[in-house]
Protein backbone atom coordinates (compact mmCIF):
# COMPACT_ATOMS: atom_id res chain seq x y z
CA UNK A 1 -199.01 -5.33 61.29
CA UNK A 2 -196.84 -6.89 63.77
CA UNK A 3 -193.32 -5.45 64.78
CA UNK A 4 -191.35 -8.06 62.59
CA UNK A 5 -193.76 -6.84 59.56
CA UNK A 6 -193.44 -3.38 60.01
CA UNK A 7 -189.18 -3.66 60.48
CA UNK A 8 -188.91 -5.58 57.13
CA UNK A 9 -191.46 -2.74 55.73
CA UNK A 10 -189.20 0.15 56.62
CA UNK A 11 -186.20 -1.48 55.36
CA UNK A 12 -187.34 -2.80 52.06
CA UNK A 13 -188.42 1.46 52.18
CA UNK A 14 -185.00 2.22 53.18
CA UNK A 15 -183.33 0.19 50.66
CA UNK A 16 -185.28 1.15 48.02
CA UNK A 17 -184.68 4.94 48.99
CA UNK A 18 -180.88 4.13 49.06
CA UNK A 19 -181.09 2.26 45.16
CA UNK A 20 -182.68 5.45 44.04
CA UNK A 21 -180.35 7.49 45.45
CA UNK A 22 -177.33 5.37 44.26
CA UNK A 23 -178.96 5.83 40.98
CA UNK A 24 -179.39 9.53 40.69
CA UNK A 25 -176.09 9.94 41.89
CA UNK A 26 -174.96 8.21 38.63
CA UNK A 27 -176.98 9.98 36.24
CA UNK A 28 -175.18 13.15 35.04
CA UNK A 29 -175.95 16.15 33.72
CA UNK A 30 -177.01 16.71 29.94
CA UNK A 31 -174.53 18.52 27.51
CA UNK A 32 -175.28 21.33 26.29
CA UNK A 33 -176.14 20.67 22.94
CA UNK A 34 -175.81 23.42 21.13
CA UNK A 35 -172.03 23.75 22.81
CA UNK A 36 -171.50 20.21 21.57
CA UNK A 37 -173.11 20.32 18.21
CA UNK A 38 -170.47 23.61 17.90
CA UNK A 39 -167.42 21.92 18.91
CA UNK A 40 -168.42 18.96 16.11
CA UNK A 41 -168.56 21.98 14.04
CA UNK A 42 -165.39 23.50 14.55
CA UNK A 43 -162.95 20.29 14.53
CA UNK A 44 -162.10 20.58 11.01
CA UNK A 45 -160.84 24.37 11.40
CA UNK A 46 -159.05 22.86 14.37
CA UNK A 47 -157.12 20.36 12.11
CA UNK A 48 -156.53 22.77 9.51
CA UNK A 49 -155.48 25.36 12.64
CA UNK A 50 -152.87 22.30 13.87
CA UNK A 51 -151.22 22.42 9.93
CA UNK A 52 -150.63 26.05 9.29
CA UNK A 53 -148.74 26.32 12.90
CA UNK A 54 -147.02 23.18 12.75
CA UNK A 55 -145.52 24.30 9.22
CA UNK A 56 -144.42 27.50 11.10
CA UNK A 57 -140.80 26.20 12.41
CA UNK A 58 -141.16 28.43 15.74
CA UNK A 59 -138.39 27.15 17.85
CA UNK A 60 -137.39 29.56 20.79
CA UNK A 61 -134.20 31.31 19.27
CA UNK A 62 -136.28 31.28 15.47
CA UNK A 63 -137.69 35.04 15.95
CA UNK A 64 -138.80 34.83 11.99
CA UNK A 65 -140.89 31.79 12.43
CA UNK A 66 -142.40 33.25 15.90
CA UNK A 67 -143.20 35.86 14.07
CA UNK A 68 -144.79 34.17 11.43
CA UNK A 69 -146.95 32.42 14.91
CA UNK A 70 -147.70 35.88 16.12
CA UNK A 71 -149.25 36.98 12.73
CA UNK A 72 -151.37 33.47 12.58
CA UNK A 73 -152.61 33.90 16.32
CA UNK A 74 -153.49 37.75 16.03
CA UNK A 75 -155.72 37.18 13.13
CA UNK A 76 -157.49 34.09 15.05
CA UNK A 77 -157.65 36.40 17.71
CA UNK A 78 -159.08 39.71 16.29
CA UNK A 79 -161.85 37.69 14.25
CA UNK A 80 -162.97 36.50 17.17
CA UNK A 81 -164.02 40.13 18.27
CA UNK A 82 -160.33 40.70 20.27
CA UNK A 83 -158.57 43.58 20.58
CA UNK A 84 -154.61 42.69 20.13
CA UNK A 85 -151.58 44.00 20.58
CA UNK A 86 -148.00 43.25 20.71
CA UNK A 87 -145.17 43.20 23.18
CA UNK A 88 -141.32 42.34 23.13
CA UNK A 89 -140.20 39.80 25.33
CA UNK A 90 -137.82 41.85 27.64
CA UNK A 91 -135.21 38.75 27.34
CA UNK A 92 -134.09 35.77 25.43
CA UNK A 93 -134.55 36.23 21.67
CA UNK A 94 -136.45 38.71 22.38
CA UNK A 95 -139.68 37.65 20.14
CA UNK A 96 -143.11 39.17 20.27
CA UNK A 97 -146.03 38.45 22.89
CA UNK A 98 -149.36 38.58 21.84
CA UNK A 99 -152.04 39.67 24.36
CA UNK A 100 -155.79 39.85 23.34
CA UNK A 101 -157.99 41.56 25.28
CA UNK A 102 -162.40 41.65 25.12
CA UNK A 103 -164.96 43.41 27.24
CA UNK A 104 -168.00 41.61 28.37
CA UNK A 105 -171.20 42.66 30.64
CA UNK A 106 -170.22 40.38 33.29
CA UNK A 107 -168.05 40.36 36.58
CA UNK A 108 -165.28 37.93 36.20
CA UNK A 109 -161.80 38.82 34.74
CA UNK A 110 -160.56 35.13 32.56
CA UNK A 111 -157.31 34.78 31.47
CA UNK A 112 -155.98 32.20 29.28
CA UNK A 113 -152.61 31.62 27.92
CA UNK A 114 -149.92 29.54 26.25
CA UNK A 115 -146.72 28.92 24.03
CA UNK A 116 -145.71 30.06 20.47
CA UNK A 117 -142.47 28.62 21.22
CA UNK A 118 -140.64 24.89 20.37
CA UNK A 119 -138.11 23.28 21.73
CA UNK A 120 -136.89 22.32 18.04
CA UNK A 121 -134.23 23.62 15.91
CA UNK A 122 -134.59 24.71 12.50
CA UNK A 123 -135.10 22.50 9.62
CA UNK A 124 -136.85 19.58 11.90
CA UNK A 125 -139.77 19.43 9.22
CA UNK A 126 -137.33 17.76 6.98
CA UNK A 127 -136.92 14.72 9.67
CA UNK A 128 -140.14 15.32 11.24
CA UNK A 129 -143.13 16.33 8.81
CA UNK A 130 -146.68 17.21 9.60
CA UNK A 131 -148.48 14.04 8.46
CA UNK A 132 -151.67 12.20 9.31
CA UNK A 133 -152.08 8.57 10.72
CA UNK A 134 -155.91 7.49 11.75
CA UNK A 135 -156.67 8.83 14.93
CA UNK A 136 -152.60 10.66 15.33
CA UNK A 137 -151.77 14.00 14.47
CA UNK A 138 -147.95 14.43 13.57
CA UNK A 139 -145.85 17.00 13.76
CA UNK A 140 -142.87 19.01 15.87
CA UNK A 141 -144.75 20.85 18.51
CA UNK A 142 -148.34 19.95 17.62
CA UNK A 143 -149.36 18.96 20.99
CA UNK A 144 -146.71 21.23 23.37
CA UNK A 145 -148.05 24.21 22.79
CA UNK A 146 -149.56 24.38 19.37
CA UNK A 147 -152.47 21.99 20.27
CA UNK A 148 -153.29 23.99 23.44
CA UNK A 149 -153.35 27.07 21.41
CA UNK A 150 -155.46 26.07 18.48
CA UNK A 151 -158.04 24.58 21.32
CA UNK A 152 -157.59 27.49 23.18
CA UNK A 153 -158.59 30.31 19.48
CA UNK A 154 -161.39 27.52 18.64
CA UNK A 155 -163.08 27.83 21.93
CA UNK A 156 -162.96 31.32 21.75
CA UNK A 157 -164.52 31.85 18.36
CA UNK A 158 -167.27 29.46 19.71
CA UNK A 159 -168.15 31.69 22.30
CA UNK A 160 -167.65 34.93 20.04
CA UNK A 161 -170.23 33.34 17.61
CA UNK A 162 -173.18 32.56 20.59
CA UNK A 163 -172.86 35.67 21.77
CA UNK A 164 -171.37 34.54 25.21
CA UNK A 165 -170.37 38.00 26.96
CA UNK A 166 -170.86 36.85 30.92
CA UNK A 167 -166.97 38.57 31.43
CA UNK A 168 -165.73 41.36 32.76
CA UNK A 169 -162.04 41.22 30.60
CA UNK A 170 -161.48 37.79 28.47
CA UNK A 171 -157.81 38.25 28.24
CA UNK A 172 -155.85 35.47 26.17
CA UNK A 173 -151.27 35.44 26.54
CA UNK A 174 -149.15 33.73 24.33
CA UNK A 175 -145.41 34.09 24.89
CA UNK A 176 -142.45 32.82 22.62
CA UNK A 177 -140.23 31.28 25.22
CA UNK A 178 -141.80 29.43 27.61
CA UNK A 179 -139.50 26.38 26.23
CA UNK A 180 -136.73 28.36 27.48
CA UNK A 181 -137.89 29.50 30.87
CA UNK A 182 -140.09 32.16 30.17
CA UNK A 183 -136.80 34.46 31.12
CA UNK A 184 -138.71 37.29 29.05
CA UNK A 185 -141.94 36.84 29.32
CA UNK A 186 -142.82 35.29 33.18
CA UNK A 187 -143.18 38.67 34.93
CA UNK A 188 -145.73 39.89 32.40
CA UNK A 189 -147.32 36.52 33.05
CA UNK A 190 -147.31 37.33 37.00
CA UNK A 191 -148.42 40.92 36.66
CA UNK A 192 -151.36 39.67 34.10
CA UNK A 193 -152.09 37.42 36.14
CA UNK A 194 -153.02 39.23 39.06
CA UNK A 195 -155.38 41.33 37.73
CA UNK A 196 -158.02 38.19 36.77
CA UNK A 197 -160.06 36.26 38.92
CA UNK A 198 -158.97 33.09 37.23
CA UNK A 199 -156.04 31.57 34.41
CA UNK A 200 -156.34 28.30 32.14
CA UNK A 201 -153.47 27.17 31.28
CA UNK A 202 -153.25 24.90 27.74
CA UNK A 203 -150.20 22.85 28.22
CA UNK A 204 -151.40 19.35 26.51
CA UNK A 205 -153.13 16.14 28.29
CA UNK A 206 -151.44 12.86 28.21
CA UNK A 207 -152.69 10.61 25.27
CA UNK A 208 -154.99 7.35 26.09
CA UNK A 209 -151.93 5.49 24.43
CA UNK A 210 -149.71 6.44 27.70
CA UNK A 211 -152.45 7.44 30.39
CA UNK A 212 -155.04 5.91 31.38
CA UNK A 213 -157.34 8.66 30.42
CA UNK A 214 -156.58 12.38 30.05
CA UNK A 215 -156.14 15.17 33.53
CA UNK A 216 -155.96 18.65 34.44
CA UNK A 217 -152.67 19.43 36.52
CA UNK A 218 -152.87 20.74 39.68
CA UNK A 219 -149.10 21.01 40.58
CA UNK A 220 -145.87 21.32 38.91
CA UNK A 221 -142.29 21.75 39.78
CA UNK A 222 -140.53 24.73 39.93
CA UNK A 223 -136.97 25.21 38.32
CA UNK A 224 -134.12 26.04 39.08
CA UNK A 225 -129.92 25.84 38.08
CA UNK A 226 -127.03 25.12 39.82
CA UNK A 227 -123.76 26.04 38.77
CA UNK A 228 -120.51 24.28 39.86
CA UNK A 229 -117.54 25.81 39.28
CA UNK A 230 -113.71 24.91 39.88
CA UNK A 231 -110.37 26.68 39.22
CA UNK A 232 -107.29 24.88 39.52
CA UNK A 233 -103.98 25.62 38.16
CA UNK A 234 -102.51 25.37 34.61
CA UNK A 235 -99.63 23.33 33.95
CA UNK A 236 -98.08 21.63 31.12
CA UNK A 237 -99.63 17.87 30.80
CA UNK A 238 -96.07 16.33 29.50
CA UNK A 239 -93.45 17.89 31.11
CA UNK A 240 -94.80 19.53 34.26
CA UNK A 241 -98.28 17.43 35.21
CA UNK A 242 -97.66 17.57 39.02
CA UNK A 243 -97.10 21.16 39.35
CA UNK A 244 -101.11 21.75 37.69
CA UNK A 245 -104.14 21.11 39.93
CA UNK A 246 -106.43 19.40 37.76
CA UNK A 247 -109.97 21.34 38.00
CA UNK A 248 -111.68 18.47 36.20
CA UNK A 249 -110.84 16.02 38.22
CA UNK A 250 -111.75 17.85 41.09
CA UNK A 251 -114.96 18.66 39.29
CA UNK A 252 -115.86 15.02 38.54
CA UNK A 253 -114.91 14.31 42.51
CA UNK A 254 -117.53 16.90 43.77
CA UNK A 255 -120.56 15.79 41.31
CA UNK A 256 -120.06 12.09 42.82
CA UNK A 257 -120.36 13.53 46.21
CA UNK A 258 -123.18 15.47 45.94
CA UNK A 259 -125.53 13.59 43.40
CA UNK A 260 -127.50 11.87 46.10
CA UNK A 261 -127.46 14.97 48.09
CA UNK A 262 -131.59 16.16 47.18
CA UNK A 263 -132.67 12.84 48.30
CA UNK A 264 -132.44 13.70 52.26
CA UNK A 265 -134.31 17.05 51.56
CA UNK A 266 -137.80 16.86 50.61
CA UNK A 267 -139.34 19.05 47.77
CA UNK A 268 -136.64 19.09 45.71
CA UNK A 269 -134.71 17.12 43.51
CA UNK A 270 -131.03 18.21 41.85
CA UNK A 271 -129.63 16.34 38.86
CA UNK A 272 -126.22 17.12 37.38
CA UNK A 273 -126.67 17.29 33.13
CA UNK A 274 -124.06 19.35 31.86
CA UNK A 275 -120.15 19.60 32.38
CA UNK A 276 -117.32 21.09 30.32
CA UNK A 277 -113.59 21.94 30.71
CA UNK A 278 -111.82 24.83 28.55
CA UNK A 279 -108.25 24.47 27.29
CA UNK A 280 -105.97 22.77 25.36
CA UNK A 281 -105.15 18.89 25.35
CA UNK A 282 -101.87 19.05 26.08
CA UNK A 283 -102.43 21.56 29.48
CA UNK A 284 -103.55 20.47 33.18
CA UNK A 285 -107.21 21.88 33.23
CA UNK A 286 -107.44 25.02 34.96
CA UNK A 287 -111.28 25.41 34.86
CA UNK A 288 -114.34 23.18 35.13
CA UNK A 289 -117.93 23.55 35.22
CA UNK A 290 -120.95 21.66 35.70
CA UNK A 291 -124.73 22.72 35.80
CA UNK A 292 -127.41 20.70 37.18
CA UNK A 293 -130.82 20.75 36.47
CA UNK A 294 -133.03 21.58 40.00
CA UNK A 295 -137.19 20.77 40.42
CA UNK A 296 -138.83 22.36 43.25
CA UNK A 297 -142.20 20.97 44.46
CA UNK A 298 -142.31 22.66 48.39
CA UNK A 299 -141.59 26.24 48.34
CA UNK A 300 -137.67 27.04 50.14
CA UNK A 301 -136.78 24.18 49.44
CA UNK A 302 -133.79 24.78 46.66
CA UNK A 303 -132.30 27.28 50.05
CA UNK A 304 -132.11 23.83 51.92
CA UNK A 305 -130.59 22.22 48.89
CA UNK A 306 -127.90 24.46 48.40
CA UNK A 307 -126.90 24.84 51.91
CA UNK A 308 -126.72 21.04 51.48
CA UNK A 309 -124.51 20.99 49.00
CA UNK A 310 -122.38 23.86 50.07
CA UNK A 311 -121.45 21.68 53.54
CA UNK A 312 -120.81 18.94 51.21
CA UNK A 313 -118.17 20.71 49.43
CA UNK A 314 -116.81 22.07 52.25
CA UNK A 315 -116.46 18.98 53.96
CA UNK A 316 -113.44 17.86 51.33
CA UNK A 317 -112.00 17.55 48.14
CA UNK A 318 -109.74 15.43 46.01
CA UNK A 319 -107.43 17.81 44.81
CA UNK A 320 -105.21 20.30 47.13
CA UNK A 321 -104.98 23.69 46.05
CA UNK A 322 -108.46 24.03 43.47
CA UNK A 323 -111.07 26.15 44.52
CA UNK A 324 -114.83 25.41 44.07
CA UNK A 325 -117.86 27.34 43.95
CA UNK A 326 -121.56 27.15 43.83
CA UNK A 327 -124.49 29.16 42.69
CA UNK A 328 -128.29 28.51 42.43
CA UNK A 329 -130.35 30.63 40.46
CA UNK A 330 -134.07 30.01 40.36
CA UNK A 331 -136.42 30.55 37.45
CA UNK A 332 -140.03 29.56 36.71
CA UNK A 333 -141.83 29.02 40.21
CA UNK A 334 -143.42 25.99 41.05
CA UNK A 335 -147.02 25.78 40.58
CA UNK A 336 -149.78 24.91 43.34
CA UNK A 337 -153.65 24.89 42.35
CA UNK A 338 -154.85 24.97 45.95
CA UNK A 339 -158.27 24.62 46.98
CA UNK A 340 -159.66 26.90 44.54
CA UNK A 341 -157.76 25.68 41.79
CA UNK A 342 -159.04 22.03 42.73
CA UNK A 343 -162.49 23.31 43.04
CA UNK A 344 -162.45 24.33 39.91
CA UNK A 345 -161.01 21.28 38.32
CA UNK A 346 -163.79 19.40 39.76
CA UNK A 347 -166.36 21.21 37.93
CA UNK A 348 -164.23 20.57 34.91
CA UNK A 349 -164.69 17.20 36.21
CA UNK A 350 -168.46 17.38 36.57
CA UNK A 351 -168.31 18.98 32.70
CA UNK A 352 -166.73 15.94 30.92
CA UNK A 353 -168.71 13.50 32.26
CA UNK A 354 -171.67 15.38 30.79
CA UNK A 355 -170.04 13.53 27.55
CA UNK A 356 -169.32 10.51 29.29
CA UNK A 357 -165.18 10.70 29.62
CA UNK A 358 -163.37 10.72 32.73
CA UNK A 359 -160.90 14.13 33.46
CA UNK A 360 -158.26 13.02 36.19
CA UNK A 361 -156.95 15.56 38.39
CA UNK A 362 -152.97 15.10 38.35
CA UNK A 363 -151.28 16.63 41.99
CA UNK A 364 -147.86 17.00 40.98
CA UNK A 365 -145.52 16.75 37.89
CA UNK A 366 -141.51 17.66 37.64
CA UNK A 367 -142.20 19.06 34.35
CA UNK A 368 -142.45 23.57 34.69
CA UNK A 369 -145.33 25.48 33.65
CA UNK A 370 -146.08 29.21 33.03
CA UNK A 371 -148.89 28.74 35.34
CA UNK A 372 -146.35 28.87 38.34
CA UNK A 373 -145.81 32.39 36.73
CA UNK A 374 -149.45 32.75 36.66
CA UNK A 375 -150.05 31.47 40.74
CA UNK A 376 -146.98 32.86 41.59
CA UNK A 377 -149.03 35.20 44.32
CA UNK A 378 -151.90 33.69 44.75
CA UNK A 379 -154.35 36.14 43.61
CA UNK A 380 -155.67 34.33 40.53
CA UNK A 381 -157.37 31.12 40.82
CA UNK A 382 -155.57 28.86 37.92
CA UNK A 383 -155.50 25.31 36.40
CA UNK A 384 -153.26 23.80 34.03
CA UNK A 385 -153.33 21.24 30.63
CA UNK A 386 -156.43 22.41 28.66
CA UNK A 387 -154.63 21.35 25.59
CA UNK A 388 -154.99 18.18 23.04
CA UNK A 389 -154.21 15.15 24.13
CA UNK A 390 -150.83 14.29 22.92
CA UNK A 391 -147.36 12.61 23.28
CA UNK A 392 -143.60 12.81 22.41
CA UNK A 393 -143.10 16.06 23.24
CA UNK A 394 -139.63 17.40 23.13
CA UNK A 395 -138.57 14.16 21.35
CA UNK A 396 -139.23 12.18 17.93
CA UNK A 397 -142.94 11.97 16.66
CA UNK A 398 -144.67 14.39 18.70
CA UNK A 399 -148.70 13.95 17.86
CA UNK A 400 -152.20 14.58 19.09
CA UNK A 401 -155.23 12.35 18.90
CA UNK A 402 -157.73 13.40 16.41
CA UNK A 403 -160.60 12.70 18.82
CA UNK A 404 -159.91 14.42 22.28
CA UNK A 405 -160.81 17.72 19.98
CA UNK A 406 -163.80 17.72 20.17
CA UNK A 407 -164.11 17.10 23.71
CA UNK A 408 -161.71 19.29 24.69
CA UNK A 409 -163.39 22.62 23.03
CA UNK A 410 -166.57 21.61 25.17
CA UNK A 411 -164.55 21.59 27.94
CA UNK A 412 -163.74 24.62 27.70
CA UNK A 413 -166.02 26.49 26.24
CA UNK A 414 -168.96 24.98 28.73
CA UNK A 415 -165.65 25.84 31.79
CA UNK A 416 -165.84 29.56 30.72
CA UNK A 417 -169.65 29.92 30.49
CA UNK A 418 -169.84 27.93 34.04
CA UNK A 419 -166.71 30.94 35.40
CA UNK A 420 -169.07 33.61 33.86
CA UNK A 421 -171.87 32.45 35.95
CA UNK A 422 -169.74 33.15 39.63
């Protein structure tokens, strides 16, 4: 064979090599198939799950109806083998926690958690009622939290029914104010936290109708208020106007000069939402306040912000004589997967392509989470949006689709078994 022959030999070798391993690295993994043939199982308990807690009106100031949530969770919980047990939240309404706890005859510590809690007010069934539509799912807070949490009980009674004990602690969280802030329930989240090697969060997916497939979130903003205040001087509006300092025009002055002040600073972005006045029409305003609505996505950077904005104010005003002030108080911490958290998102990854759908990996989003409670230190490894996929949340005709439950429970339940194995 001459030298020509035996050059077009080893490439035709070489390509063929690189074909074959083009095509293994298309070929994925097999579901598990008893898993899958479970999760099948288990959709229409799911379903029915999704109706009995929709019909619970469980807004975050409705203690009765988060009650009536903490009664329908427990029992999921304690059939599936959990011990349970109740806590108050130490703010807010002040509305129960539940925390389920089961011991395995493995090494890792799993946490999971999510939301009892609504952002709707009582009597939204009437306007908004659990109904049925093909592939939708309708109803106020059926996919933010109450999908996540009827995935999350599913999954777990899946497991509880193999026999699937490769844990150290399976601890499961659900708190009645995350909608809220989480202002009596975060540290508990933090401290939990802390003690497990990893936290799933079950915040919903976007639906195929708005994404173009559904994700696992990997960051999301922190939040925080500020508070503008501004005191002025009473006077009467007819027959003494220019002896008052008017505090709302002096209010209305300092929002237009600091609106566009976030946009130099990066990592954080301010938004003024809500402003009111007190006293009568016929009176010079004496005080005015405004509160703006703060996302954090680099860590320090609401300090920068305010000092921002404090230099702004100081640098003028419209109206002699008024005095203003401003205060920033931070509340749920921004969230940041890191490596580990990514890691682990890829095998979730590597999971749903076992049945052939793609899982995106979102970086960032400027809605909160309780899993910045949950990452708050570090410690835990955690990942967010294990819930349905869903839409209109916090707005008019909030649903889930029918079939990303099914997938979803393999997700996690195949997730877990794969933690167990570390």
């Amino acid at each position: 064979m001459n030298l020509h022959s035996s050059f077009l030999a080893l490439r035709s070798v070489s390509l063929a090599c690189s074909l074959a391993l083009g095509a293994a690295a298309t070929v994925h993994a097999a579901p598990d198939a008893k898993l899958l043939a479970a999760a099948e199982k288990a959709q229409p308990a799911v379903i029915e799950s999704l109706k009995e807690m929709v019909l619970i009106e469980s807004g975050s100031l409705n203690v009765d109806g988060l009650l009536k949530m903490a009664d329908a969770v427990e029992a999921r919980l304690r059939s599936a083998g959990f011990k349970t047990e109740r806590r108050k939240a130490t703010a807010g309404a002040g509305a129960d926690i539940v925390i389920g706890t089961l011991k395995g005859t493995g090494k890792r510590r799993i946490m999971l958690q999510g939301h009892m809690d609504t952002v709707y007010a009582a009597g939204i069934l009437n306007s908004q009622p659990y109904k049925v539509d093909g592939n939708r799912i309708y109803g106020p807070g059926i996919a933010d939290d109450k999908g996540g949490l009827a995935v999350m009980m599913a999954s777990l009674k899946i497991l509880a029914d193999a026999g699937w004990r490769d844990y150290d602690t399976l601890t499961v969280l659900m708190n009645p104010d995350e909608e809220v802030g989480s202002v009596g329930s975060g540290e508990l989240i933090a401290a939990m936290a802390d003690q497990h090697d990893t936290v799933l969060s079950f915040e919903p997916t976007a639906a195929k109708s708005v994404a173009k497939g559904e994700s696992l979130l990997l960051g999301a903003a922190g939040i925080a208020q500020a508070t503008l205040e501004v005191k002025g001087r009473a006077s009467h509006a007819g027959a003494a106007p220019d002896l008052g300092r008017n505090a709302l025009y002096e209010l209305s002055y300092q929002l237009l000069q600091t609106k566009d002040v976030s946009k130099d600073i990066p990592g954080v972005a301010l938004n003024w939402t809500v402003a009111r006045a007190t006293g009568p029409i016929n009176q010079i305003t004496e005080k005015a306040q405004a509160l703006g609505d703060i996302r954090i996505t680099q860590p320090g950077a609401e300090k920068k912000l305010e000092a921002a904005l404090q230099a702004k104010i100081a640098s003028g005003k419209l109206v002699p004589d008024t005095e203003t002030t401003l205060k920033v108080e931070v509340g749920r911490p921004a969230f940041v997967a890191g490596e580990k958290g990514r890691a682990l998102a890829e095998k979730a990854q590597a999971i749903y392509k076992e049945i052939d759908r793609e899982l995106a990996l979102t970086p960032m989003t400027g809605g909160g989470t309780d899993a910045g409670y949950a990452g708050r230190s570090g410690k835990a490894t955690v990942v967010e949006s294990f819930g349905l996929a869903g839409f209109g949340y916090h707005a008019r005709d909030e649903y889930v689709e029918v079939d990303s439950i099914v997938p979803r429970l393999y997700l996690v339940t195949r997730l877990l078994t794969e933690i167990g194995k570390q």
